[in-house]
N, C-alpha and C. Protein backbone atom coordinates (compact mmCIF):
# COMPACT_ATOMS: atom_id res chain seq x y z
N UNK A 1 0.82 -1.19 0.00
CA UNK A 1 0.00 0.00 0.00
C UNK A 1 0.87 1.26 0.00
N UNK A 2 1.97 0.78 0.99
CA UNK A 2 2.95 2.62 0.76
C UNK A 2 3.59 2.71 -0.61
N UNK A 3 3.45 1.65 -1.31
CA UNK A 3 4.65 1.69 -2.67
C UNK A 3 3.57 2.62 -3.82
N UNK A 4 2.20 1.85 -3.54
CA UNK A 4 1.21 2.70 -4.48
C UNK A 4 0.93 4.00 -4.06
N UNK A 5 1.34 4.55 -2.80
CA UNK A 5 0.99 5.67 -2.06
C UNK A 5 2.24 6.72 -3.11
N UNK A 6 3.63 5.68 -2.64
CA UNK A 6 4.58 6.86 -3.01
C UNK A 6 4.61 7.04 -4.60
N UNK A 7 4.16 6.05 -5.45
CA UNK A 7 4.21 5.84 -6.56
C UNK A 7 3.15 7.40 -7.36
N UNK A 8 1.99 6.85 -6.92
CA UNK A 8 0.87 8.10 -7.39
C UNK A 8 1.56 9.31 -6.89
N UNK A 9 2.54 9.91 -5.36
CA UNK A 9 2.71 10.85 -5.12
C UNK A 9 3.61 11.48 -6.28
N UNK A 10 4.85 10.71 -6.59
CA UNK A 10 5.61 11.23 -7.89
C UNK A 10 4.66 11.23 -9.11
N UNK A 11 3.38 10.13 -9.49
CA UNK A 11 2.93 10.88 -10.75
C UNK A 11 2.29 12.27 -10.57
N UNK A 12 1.72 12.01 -9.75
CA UNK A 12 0.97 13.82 -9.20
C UNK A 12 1.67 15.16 -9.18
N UNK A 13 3.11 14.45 -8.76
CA UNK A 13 3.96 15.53 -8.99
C UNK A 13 4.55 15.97 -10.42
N UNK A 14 4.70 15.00 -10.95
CA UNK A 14 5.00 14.79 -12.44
C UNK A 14 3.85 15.87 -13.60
N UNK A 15 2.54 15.48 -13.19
CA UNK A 15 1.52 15.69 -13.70
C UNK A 15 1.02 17.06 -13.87
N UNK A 16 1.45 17.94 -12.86
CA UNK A 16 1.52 19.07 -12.49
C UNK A 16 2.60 19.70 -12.91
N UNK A 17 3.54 19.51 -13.34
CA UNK A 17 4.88 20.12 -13.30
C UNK A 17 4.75 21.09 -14.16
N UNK A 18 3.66 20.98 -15.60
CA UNK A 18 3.42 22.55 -15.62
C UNK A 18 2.11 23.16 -15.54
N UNK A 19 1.62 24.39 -15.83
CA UNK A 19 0.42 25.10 -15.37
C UNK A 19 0.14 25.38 -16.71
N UNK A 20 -1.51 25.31 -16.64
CA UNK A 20 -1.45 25.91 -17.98
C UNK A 20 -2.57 27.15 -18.03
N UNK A 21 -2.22 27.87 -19.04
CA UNK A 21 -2.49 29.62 -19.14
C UNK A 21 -3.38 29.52 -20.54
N UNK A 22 -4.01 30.74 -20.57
CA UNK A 22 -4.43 30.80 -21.81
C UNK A 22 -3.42 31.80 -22.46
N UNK A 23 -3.46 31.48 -23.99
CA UNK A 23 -2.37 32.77 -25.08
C UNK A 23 -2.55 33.83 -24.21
N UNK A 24 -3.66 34.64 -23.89
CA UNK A 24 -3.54 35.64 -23.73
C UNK A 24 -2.56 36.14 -22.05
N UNK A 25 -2.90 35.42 -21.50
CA UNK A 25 -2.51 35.56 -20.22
C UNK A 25 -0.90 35.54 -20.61
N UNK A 26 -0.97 34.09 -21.44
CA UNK A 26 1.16 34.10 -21.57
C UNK A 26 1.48 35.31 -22.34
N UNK A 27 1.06 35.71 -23.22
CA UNK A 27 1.36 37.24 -24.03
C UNK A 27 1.42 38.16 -23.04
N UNK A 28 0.72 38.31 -22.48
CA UNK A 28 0.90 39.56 -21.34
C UNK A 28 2.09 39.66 -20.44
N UNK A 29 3.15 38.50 -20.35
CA UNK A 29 4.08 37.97 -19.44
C UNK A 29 5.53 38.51 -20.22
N UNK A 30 5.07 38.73 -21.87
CA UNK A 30 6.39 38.85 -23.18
C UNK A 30 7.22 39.51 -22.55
N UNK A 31 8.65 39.39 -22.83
CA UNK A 31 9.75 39.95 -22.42
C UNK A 31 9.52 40.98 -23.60
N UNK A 32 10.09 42.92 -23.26
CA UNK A 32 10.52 43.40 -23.98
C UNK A 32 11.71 42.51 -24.92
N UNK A 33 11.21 43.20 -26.54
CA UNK A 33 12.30 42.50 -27.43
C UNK A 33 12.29 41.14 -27.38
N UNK A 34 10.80 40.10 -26.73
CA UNK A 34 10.51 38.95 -26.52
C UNK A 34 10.39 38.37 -28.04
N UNK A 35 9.59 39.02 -29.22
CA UNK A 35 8.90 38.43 -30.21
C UNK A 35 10.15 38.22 -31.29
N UNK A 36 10.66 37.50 -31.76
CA UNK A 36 11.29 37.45 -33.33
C UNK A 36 10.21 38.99 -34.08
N UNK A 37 11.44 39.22 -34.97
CA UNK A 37 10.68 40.05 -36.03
C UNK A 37 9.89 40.30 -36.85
N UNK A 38 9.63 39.01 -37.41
CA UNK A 38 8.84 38.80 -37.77
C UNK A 38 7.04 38.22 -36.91
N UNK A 39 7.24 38.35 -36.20
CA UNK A 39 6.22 38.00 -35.58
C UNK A 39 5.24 39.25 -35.15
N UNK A 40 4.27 39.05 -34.65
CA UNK A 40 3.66 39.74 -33.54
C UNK A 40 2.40 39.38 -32.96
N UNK A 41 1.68 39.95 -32.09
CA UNK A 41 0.98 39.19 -31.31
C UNK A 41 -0.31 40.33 -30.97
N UNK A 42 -1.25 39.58 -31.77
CA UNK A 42 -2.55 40.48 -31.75
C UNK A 42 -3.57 40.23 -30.51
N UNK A 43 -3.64 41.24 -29.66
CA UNK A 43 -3.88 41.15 -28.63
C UNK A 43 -5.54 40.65 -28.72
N UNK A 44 -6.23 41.16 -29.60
CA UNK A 44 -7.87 41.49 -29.49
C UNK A 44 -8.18 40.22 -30.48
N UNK A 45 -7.27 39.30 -31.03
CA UNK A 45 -7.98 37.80 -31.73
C UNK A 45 -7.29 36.84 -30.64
N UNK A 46 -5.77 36.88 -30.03
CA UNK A 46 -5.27 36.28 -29.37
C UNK A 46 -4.62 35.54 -30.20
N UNK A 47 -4.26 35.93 -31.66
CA UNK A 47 -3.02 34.93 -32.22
C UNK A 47 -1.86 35.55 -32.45
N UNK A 48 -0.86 35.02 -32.78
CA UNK A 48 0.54 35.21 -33.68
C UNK A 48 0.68 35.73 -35.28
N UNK A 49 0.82 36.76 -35.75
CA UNK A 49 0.86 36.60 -37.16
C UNK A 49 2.22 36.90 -37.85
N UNK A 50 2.13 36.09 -38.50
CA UNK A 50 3.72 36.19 -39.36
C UNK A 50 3.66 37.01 -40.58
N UNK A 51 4.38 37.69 -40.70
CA UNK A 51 4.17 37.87 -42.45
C UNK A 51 4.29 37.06 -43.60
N UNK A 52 3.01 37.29 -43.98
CA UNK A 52 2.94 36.10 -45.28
C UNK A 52 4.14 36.13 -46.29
N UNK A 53 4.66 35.21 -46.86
CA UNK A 53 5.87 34.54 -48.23
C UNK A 53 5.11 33.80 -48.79
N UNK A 54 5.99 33.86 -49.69
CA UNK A 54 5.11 32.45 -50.64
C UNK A 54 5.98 31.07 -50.56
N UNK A 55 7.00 31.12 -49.69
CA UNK A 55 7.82 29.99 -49.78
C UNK A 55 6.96 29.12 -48.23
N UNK A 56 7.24 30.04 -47.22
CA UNK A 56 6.83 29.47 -45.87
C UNK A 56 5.38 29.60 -45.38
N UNK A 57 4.92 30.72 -45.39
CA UNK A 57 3.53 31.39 -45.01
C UNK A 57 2.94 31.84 -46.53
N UNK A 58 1.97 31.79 -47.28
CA UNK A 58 1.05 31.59 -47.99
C UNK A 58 0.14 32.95 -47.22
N UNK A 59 0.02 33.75 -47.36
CA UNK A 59 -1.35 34.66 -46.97
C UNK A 59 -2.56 33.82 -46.95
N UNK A 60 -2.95 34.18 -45.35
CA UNK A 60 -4.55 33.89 -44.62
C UNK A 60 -3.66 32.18 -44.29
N UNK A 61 -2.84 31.79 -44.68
CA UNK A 61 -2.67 30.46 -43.93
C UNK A 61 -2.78 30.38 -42.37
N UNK A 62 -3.07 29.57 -41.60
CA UNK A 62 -2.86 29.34 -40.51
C UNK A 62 -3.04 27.91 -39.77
N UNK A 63 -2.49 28.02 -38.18
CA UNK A 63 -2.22 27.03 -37.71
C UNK A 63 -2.50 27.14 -36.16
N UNK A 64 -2.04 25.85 -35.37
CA UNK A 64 -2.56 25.56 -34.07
C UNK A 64 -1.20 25.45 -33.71
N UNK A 65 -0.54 25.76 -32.21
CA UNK A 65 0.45 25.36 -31.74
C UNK A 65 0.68 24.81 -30.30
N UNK A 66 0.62 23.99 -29.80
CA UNK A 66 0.96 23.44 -28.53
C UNK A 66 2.63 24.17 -28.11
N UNK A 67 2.39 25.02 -26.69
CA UNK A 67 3.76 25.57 -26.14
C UNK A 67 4.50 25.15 -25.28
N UNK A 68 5.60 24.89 -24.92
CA UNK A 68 5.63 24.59 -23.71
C UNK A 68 6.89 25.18 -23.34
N UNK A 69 7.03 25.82 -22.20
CA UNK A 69 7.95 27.40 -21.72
C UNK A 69 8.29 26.86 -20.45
N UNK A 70 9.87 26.95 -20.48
CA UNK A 70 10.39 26.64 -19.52
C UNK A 70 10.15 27.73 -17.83
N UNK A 71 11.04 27.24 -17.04
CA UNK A 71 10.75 28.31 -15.63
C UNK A 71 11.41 29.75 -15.91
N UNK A 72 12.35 29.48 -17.05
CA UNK A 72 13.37 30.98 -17.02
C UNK A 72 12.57 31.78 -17.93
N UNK A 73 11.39 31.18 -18.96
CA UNK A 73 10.81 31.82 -19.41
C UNK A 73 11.12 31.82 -21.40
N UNK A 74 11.76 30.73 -21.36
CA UNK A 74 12.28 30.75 -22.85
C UNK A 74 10.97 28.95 -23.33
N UNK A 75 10.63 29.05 -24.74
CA UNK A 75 10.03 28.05 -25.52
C UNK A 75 10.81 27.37 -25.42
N UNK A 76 10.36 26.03 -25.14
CA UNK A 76 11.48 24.41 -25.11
C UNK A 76 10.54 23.72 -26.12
N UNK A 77 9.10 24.06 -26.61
CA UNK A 77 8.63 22.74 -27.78
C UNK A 77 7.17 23.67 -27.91
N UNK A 78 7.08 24.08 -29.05
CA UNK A 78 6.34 23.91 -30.63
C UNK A 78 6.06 23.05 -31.37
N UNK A 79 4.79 22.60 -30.54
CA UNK A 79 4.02 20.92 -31.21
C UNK A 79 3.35 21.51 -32.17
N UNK A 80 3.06 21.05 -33.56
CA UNK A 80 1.91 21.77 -34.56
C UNK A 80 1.25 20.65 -34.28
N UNK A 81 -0.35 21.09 -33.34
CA UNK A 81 -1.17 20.43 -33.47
C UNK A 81 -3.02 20.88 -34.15
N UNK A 82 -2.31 21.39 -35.63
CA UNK A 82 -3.67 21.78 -36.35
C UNK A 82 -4.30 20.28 -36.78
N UNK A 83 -5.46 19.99 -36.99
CA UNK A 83 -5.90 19.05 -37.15
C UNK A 83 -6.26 18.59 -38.46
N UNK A 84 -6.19 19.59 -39.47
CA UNK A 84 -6.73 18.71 -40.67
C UNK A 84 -5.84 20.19 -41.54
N UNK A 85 -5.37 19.63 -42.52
CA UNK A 85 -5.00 20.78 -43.46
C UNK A 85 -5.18 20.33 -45.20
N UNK A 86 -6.06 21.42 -45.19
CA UNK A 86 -6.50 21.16 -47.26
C UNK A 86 -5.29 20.74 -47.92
N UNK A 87 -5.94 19.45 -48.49
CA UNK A 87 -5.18 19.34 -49.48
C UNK A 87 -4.73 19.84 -50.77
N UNK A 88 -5.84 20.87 -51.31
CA UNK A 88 -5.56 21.86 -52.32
C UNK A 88 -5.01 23.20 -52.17
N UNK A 89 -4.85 23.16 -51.05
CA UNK A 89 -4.56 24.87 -50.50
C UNK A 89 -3.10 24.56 -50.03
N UNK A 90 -2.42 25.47 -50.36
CA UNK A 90 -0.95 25.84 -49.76
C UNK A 90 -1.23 26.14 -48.60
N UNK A 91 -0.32 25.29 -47.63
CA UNK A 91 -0.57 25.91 -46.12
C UNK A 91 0.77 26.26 -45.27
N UNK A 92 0.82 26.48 -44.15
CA UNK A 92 2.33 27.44 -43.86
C UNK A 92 3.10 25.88 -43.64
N UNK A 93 4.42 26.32 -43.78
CA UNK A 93 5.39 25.37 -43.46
C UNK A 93 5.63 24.91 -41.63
N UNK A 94 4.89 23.95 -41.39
CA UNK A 94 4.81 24.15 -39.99
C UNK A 94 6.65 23.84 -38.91
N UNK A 95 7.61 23.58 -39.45
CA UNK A 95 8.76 23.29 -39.37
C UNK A 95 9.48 25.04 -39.17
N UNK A 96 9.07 25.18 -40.08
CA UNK A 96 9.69 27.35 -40.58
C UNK A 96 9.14 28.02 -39.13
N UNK A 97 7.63 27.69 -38.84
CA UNK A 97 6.76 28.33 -37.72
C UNK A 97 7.34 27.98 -36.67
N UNK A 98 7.69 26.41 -36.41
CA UNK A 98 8.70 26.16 -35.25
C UNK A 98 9.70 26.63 -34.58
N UNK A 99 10.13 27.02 -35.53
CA UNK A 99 11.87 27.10 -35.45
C UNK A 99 11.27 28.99 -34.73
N UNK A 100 10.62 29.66 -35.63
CA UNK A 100 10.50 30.90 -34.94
C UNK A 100 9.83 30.94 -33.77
N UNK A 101 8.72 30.30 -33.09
CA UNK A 101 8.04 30.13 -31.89
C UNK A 101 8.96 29.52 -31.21
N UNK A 102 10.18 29.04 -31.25
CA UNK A 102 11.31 28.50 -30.45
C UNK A 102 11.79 29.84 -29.74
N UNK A 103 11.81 30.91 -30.77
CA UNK A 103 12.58 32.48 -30.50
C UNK A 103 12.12 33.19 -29.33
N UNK A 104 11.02 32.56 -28.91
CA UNK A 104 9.74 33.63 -27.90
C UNK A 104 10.58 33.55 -26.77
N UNK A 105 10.51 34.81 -25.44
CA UNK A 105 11.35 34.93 -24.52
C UNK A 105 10.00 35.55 -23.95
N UNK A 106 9.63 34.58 -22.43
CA UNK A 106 8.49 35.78 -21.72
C UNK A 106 9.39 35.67 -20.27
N UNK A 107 9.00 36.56 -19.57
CA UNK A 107 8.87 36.65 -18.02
C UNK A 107 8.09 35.19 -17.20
N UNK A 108 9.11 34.81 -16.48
CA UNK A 108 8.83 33.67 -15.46
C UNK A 108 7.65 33.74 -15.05
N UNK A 109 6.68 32.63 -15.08
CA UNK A 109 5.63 32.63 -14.30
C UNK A 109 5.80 32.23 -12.61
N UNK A 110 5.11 33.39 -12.12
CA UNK A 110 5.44 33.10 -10.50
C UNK A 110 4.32 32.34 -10.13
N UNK A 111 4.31 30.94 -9.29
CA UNK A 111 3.14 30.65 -8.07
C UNK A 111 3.45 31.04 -6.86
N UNK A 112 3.47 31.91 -5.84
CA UNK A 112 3.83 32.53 -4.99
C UNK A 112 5.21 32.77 -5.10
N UNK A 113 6.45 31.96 -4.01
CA UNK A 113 7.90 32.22 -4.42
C UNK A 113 8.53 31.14 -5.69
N UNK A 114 7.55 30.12 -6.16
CA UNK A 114 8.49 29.50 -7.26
C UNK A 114 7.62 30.24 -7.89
N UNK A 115 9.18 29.93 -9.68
CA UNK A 115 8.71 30.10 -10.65
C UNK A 115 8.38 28.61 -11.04
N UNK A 116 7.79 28.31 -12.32
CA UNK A 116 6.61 27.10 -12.89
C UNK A 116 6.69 27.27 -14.25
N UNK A 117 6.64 25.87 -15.29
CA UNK A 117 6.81 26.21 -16.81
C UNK A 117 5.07 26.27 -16.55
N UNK A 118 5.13 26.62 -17.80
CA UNK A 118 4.21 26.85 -18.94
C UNK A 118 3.65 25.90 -19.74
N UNK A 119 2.40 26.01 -19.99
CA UNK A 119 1.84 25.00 -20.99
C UNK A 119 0.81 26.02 -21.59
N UNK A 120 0.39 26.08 -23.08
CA UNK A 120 -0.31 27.20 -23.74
C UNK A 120 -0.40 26.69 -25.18
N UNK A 121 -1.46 27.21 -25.82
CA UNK A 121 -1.59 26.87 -26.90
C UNK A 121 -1.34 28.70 -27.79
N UNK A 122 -1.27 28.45 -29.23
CA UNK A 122 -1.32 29.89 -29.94
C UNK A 122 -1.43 29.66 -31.40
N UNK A 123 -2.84 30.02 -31.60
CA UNK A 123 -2.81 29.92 -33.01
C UNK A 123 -2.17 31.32 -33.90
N UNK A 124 -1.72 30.62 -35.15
CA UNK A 124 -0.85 31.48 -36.03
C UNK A 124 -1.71 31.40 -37.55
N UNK A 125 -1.15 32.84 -37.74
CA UNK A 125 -2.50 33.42 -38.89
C UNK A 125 -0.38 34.08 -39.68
N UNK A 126 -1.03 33.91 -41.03
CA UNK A 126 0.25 34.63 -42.07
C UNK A 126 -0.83 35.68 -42.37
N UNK A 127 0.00 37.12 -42.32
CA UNK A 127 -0.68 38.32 -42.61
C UNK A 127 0.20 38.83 -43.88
């Protein structure tokens, strides 16, 4: 009985290890000089927009992103989890989108005296 006791206590702890926020809340946290240049972050839809190319981003393309932000406040993983993408339509290079949502730098999330990663989603629109 104590082995299943201590066992569930480490998944619980495990399970928790990060918090999760909505986009908007983590946007509000951005480090000045946080965004790549290309980026920016529309406060009043709550997405990311890149400027559209025709190599990577396609204008009006977009996508879904799973975040996950370490305690110091830097992106450690950019999951593309959009769910269905046309097969006739050019859609953004979700690899290109990665690599820049890697760039994001916010301010530590505090729970009282620790800081805590991050878990967040952010959809991305090519403008």
């Amino acid at each position: 009985m104590r082995v299943i006791f201590v066992f569930l206590f480490f998944l619980g702890t495990a399970l928790l290890a990060d918090t999760d926020v909505t986009s908007r809340e983590q946007f509000s946290r951005l480090m000045p000089g946080g965004l790549p240049e290309k980026l920016h972050y529309n406060t009043d839809r709550a997405s990311l927009e890149l400027r559209a190319d025709d190599s990577n981003c396609p204008i009006f393309a977009h996508g879904f992103f799973e975040l996950k932000i370490n305690e110091q406040g830097d992106v450690t993983s950019a999951k593309d989890v959009t769910i269905s993408r046309s097969a006739n339509l050019k859609g953004l290079t979700a690899t290109w989108v990665r690599s820049i949502l890697m760039q994001i730098h916010f301010r530590p999330l505090k729970l009282g005296s620790k800081t805590t990663s991050v878990h967040t989603f952010a959809s991305v629109v090519c403008q």
